[in-house]
Protein backbone atom coordinates (compact mmCIF):
# COMPACT_ATOMS: atom_id res chain seq x y z
CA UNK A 1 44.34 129.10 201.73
CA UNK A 2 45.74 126.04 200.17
CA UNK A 3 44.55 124.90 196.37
CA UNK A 4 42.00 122.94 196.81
CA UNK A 5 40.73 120.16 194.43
CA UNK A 6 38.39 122.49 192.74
CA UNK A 7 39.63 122.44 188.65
CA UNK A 8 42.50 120.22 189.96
CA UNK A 9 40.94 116.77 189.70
CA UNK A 10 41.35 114.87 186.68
CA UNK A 11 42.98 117.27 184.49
CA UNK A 12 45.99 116.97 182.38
CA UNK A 13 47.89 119.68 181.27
CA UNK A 14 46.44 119.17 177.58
CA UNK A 15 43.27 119.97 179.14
CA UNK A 16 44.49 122.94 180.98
CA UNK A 17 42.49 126.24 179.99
CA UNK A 18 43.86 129.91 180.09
CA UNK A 19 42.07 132.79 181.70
CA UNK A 20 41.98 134.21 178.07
CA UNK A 21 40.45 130.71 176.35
CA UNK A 22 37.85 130.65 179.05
CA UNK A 23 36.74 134.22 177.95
CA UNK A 24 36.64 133.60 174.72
CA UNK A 25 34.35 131.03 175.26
CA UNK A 26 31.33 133.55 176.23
CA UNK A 27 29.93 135.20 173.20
CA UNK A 28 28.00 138.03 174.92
CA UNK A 29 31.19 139.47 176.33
CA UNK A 30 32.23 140.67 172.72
CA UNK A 31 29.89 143.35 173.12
CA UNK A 32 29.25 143.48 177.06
CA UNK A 33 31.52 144.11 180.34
CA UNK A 34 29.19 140.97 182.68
CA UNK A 35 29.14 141.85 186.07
CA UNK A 36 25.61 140.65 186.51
CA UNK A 37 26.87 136.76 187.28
CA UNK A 38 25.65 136.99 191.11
CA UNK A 39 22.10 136.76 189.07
CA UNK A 40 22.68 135.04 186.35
CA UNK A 41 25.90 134.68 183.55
CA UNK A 42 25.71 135.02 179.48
CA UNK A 43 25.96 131.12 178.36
CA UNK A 44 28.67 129.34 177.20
CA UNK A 45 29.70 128.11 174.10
CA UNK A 46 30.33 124.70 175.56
CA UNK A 47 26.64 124.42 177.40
CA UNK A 48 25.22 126.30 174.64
CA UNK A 49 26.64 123.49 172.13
CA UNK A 50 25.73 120.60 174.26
CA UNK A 51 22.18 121.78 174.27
CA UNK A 52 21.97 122.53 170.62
CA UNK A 53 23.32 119.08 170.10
CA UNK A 54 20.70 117.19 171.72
CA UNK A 55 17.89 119.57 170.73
CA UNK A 56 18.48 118.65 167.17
CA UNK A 57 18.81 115.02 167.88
CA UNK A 58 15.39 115.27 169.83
CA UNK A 59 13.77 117.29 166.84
CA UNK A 60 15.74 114.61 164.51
CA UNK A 61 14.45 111.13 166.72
CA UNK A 62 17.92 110.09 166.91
CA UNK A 63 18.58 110.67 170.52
CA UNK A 64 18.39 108.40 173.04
CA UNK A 65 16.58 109.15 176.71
CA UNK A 66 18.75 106.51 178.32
CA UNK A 67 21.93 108.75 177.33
CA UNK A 68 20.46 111.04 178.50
CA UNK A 69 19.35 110.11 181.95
CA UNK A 70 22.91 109.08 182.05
CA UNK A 71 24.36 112.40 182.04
CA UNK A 72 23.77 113.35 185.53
CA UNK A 73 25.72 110.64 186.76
CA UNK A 74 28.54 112.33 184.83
CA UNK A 75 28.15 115.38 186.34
CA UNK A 76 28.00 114.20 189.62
CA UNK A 77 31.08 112.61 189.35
CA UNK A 78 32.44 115.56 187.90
CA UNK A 79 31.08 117.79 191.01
CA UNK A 80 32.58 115.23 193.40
CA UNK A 81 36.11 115.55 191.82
CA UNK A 82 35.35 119.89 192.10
CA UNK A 83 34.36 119.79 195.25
CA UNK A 84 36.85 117.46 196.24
CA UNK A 85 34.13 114.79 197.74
CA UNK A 86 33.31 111.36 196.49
CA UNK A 87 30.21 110.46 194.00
CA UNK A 88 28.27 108.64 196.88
CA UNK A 89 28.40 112.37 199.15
CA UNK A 90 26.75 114.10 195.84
CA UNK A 91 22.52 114.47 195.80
CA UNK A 92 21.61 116.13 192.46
CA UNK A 93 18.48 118.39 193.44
CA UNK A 94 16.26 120.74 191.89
CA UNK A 95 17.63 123.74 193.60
CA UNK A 96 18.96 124.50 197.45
CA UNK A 97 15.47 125.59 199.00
CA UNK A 98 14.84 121.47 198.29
CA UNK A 99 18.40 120.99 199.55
CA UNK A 100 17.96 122.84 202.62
CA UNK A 101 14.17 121.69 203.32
CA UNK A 102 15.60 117.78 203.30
CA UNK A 103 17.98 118.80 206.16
CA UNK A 104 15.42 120.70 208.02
CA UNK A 105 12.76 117.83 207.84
CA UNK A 106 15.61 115.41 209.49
CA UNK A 107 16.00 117.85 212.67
CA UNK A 108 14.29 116.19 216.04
CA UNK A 109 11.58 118.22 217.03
CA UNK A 110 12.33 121.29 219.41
CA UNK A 111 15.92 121.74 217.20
CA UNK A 112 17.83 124.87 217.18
CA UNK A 113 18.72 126.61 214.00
CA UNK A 114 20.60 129.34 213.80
CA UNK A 115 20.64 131.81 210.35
CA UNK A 116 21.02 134.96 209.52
CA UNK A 117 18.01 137.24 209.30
CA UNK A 118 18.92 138.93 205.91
CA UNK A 119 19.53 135.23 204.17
CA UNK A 120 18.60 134.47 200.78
CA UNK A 121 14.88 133.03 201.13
CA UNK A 122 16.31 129.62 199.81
CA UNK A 123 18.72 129.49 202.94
CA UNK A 124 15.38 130.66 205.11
CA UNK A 125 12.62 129.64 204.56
CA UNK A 126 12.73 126.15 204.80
CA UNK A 127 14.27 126.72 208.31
CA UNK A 128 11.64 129.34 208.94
CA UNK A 129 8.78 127.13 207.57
CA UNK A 130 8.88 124.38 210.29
CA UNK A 131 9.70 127.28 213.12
CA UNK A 132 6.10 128.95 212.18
CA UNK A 133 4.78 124.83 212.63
CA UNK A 134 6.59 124.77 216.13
CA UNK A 135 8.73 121.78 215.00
CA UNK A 136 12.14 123.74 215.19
CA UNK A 137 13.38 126.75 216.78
CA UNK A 138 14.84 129.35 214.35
CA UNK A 139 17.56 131.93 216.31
CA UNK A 140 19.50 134.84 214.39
CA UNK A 141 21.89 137.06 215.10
CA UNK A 142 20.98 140.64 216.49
CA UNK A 143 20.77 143.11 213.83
CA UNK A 144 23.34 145.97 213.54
CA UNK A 145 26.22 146.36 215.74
CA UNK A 146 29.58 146.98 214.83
CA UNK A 147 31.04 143.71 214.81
CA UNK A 148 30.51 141.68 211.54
CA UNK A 149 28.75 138.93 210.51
CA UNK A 150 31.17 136.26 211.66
CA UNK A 151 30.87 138.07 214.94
CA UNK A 152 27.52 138.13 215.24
CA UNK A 153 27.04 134.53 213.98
CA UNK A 154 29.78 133.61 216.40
CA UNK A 155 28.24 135.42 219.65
CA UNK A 156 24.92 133.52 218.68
CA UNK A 157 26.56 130.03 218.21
CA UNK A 158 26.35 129.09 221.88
CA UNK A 159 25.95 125.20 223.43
CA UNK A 160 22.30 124.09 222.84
CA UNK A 161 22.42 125.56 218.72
CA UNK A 162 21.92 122.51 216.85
CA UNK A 163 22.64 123.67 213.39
CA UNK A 164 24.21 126.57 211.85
CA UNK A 165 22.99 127.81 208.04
CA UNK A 166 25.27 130.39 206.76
CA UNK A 167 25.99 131.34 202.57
CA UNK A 168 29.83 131.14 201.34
CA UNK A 169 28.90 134.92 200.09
CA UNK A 170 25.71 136.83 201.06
CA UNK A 171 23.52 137.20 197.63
CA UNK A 172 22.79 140.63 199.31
CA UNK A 173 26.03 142.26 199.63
CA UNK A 174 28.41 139.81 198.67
CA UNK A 175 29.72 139.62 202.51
CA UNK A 176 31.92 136.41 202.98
CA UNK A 177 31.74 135.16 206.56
CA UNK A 178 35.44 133.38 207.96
CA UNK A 179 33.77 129.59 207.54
CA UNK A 180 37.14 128.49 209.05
CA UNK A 181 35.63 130.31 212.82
CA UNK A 182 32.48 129.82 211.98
CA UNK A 183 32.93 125.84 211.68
CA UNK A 184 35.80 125.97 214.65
CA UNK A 185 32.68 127.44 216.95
CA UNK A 186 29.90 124.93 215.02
CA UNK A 187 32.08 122.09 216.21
CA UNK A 188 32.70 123.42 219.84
CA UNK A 189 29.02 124.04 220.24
CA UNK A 190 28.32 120.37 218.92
CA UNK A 191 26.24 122.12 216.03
CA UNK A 192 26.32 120.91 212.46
CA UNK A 193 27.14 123.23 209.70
CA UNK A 194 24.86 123.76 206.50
CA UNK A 195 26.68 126.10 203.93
CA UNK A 196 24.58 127.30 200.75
CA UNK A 197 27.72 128.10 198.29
CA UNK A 198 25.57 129.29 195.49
CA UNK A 199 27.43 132.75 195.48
CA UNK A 200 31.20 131.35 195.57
CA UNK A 201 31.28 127.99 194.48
CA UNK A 202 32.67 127.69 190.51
CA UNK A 203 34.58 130.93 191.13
CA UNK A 204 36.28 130.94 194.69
CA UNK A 205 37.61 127.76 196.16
CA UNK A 206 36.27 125.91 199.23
CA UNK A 207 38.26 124.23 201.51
CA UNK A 208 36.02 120.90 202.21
CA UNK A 209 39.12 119.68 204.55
CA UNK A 210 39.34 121.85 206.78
CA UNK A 211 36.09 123.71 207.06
CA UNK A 212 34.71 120.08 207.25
CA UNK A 213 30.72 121.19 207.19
CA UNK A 214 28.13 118.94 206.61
CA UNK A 215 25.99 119.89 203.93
CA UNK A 216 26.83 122.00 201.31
CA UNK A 217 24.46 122.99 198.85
CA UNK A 218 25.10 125.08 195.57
CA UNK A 219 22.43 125.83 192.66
CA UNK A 220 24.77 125.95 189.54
CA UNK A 221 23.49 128.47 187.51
CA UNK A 222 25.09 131.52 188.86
CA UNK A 223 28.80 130.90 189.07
CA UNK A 224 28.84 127.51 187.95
CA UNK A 225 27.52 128.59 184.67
CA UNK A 226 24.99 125.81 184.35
CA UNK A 227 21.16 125.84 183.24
CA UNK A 228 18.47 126.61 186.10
CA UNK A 229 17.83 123.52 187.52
CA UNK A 230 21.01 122.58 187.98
CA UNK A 231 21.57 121.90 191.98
CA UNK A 232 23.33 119.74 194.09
CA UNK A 233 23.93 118.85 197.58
CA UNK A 234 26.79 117.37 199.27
CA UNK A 235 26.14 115.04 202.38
CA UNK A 236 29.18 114.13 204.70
CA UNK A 237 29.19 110.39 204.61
CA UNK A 238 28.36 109.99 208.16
CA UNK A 239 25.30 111.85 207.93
CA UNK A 240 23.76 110.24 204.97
CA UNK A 241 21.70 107.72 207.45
CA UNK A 242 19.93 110.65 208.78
CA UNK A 243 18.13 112.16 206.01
CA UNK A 244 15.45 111.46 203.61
CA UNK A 245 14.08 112.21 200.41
CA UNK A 246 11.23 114.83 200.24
CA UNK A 247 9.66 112.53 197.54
CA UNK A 248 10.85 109.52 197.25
CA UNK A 249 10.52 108.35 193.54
CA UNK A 250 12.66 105.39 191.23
CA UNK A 251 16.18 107.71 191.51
CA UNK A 252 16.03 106.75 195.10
CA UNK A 253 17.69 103.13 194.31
CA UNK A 254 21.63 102.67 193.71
CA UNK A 255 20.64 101.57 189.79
CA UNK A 256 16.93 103.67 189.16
CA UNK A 257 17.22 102.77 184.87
CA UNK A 258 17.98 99.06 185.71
CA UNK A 259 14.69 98.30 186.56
CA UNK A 260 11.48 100.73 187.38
CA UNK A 261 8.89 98.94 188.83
CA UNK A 262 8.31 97.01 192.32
CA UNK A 263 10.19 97.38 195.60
CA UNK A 264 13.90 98.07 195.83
CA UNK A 265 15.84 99.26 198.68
CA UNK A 266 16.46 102.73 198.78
CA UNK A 267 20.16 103.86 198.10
CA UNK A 268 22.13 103.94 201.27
CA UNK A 269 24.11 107.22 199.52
CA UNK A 270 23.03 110.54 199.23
CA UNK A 271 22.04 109.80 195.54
CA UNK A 272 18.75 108.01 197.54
CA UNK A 273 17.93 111.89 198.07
CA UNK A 274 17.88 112.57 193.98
CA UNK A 275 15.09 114.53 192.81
CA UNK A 276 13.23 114.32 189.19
CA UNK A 277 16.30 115.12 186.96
CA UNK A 278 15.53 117.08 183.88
CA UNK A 279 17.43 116.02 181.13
CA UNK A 280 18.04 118.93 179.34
CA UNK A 281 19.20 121.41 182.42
CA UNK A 282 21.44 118.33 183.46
CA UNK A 283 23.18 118.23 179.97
CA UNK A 284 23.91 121.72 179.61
CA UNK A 285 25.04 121.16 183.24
CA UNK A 286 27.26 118.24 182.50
CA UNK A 287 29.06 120.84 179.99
CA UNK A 288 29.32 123.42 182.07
CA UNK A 289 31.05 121.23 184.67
CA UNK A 290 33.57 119.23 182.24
CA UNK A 291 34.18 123.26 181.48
CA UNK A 292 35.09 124.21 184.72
CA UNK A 293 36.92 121.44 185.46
CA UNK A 294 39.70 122.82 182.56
CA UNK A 295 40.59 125.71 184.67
CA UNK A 296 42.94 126.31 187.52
CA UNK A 297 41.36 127.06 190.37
CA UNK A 298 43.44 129.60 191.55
CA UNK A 299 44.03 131.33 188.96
CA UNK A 300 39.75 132.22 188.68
CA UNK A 301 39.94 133.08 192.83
CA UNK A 302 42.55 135.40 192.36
CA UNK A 303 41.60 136.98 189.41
CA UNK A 304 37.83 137.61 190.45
CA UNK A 305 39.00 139.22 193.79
CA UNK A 306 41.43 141.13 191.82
CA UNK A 307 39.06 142.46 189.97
CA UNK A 308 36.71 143.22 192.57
CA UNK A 309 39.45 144.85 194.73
CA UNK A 310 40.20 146.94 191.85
CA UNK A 311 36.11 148.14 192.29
CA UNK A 312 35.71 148.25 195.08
CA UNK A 313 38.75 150.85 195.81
CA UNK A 314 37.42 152.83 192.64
CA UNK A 315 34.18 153.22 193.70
CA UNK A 316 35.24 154.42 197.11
CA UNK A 317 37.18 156.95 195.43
CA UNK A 318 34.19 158.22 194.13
CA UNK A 319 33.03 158.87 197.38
CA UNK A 320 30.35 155.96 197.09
CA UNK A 321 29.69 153.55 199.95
CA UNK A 322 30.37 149.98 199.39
CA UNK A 323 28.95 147.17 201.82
CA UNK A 324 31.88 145.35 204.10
CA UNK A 325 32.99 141.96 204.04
CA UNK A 326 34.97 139.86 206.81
CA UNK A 327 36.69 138.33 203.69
CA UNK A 328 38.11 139.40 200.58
CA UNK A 329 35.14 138.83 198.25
CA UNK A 330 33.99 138.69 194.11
CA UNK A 331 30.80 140.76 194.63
CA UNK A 332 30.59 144.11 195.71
CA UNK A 333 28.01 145.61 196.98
CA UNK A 334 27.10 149.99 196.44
CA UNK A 335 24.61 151.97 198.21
CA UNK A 336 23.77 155.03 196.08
CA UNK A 337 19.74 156.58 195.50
CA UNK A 338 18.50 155.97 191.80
CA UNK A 339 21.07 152.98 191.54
CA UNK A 340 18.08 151.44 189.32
CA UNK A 341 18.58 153.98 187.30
CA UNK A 342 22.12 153.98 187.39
CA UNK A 343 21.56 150.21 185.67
CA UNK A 344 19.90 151.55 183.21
CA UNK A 345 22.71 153.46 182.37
CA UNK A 346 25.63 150.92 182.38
CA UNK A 347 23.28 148.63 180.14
CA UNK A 348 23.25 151.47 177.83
CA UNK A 349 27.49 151.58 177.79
CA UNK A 350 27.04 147.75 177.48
CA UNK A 351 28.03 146.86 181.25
CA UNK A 352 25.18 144.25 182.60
CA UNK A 353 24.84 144.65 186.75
CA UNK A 354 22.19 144.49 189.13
CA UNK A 355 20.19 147.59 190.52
CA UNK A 356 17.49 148.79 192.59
CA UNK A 357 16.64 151.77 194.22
CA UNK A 358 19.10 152.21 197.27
CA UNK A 359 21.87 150.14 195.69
CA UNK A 360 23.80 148.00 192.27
CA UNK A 361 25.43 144.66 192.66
CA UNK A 362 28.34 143.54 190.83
CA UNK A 363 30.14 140.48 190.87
CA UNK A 364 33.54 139.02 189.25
CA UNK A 365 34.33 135.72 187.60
CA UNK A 366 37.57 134.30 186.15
CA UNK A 367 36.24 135.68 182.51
CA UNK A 368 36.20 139.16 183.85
CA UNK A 369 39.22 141.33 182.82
CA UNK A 370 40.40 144.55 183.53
CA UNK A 371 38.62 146.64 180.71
CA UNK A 372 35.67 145.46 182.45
CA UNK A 373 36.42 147.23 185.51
CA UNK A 374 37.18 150.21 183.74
CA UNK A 375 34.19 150.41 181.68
CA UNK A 376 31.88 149.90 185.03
CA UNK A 377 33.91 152.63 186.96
CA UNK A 378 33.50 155.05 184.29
CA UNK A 379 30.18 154.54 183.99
CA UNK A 380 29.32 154.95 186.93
CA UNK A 381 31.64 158.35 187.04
CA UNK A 382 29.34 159.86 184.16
CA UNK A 383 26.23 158.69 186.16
CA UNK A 384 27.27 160.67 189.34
CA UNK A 385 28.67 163.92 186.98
CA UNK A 386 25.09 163.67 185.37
CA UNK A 387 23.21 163.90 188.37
CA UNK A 388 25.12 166.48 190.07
CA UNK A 389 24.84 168.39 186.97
CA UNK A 390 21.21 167.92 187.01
CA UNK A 391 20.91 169.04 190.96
CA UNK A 392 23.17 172.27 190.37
CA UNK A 393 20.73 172.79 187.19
CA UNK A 394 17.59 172.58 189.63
């Protein structure tokens, strides 16, 4: 895949950040390997700063709420230039169940939606929602099989489908669909294409160009490394006309702080579908975007799925299942019983992942490095060695 304009835009080569400077810019991973950023990452000195800053100015009465409510301008701007979009395609939201529930609501009556059954709840419910009120039709792919999921989404995405809802990377297993198919058969079947990029988007690039969906939507404070609150939603141009705010309120005009009261015709750009914009989220947002912007972007892609390769193939060599993924992906995915336990026991080695019962979660970013592979793999060695030491003892 060609480099896209994600940590392209704008930046000069003073700005330009190293792998090793972006690392260093995490506190937490002086003492922990973090493989837990498909929930959430440690904060970074940058966002962490910016909210100290205006914290004390708030405690001090010097701030200023106009500066504020300025700052999410910036950082749509900045997201435009990531992305690779304009400012006018950017709606700053509260998260991408709103995201995905404004597209939904704009669907004729008796629409066909087609999503995958195992979704994130944010990229299903709001389809789900108006199926159980009969406005919509909700189809998904049949469960199983042997082909994968761009298969199955594929062999569902027939003439009569009028929009397609798909994640860049499953939260689930970290499974990466082909979007370059999946769009090729969304356009032959005249279907639209929603993609929720929460999982990918601030660590793998997207190709807005040629995958050419229509909405993407991305909460920022997984892999974007933003506050909770944080989300956005990019509107093709051409598709702006059709949508409408959930709640309309004064961000719904072109200029909301140069006047507040009274009529005023509603922004004809996807800022018109704005939500209430915290301030505080939104400047610790605005940081964490400038941040990202420093970076290449290739250089993060490559080494995340590096990284994850290099997991991946060690955890298979341990004779432990990992879940499959039509494209190279960041997060992998292990099924293993007592894997909540097996948590436990990487926090206690200082490596922070994600576990339940059946399975653990880990996921990449460009401030991974290789000692953080090895520390996971060898926990997870001393986990298994423990508990077939404790079956031969019973």
């Amino acid at each position: 895949m060609k480099s896209v304009a994600m940590g392209r835009a704008g930046v000069g080569p003073a700005l330009h950040m190293t792998l090793a400077e972006f690392r260093a810019g995490f506190d937490a991973l002086k003492t922990f390997a973090w493989l837990d950023t498909p929930g959430c990452p440690p904060a970074s000195r940058p966002v962490l700063e910016a909210l100290h800053r205006n914290l004390d100015s708030w405690q001090e009465g010097h701030f200023s709420w106009t500066e504020w409510e300025a700052d999410p301008d910036h950082a749509r701007a900045d997201i435009a230039s990531l992305l690779g979009a304009t400012p006018a395609e950017i709606a700053l939201v509260s998260s991408v169940s709103e995201a995905a529930s404004t597209v939904a609501r704009s669907l004729p009556r008796g629409a066909r939606v087609l999503v995958e059954a195992e979704e994130f709840r944010s990229n299903l419910f709001p389809w789900t929602a108006l199926a159980e009120r009969g406005e919509i039709e909700v189809v998904s792919p049949q469960p199983g099989g042997t082909g994968t999921l761009t298969d199955r989404l594929c062999a569902s995405l027939v003439d009569g489908i009028d929009l397609v809802a798909v994640s860049t990377a499953l939260s689930s297993t970290g499974a990466r669909p082909d979007l370059s198919v999946i769009a090729a058969r969304a356009r032959a079947a005249g279907a639209k294409l929603f993609l929720d990029a929460t999982q990918s988007f601030g660590v793998l690039r997207l190709d807005l160009e040629s995958i050419r969906p229509d909405y993407v939507a991305v909460h920022g404070y997984k892999w974007m490394l933003a506050p909770r609150g944080c989300a956005w939603m990019y509107v093709r141009s051409g598709n702006v006309s059709e949508l409408e705010p959930l709640a309309p309120g004064w961000h719904t005009v072109d200029r909301p702080n140069a006047g507040y009261f009274g009529e005023e015709p509603w922004s004809a750009h996807a800022r018109k579908l704005d939500g209430a914009l915290p301030w505080l989220p939104w400047i610790g947002g605005r940081a964490a975007v400038q941040w990202l912007r420093r970076l290449d972007a290739e250089q993060v892609e490559a080494r995340a799925l590096d990284l994850a390769g290099q997991a991946r193939r060690g955890l298979e060599s341990l004779g432990i299942e990992v879940a499959p993924s039509d494209q190279p992906s960041h997060i992998v995915r292990m099924y293993a019983g007592g894997s909540d336990v097996l948590a436990r026991h990487l926090r206690s080695r200082g490596v922070i992942a994600s576990g339940g019962p059946t399975g653990l979660r880990v996921g990449f970013h460009g401030f991974n490095d290789d000692d953080d592979v090895t520390r996971f793999l060898d926990g997870v060695e001393t986990w298994q060695s423990e508990r077939l030491s404790t079956d031969d003892t019973n």
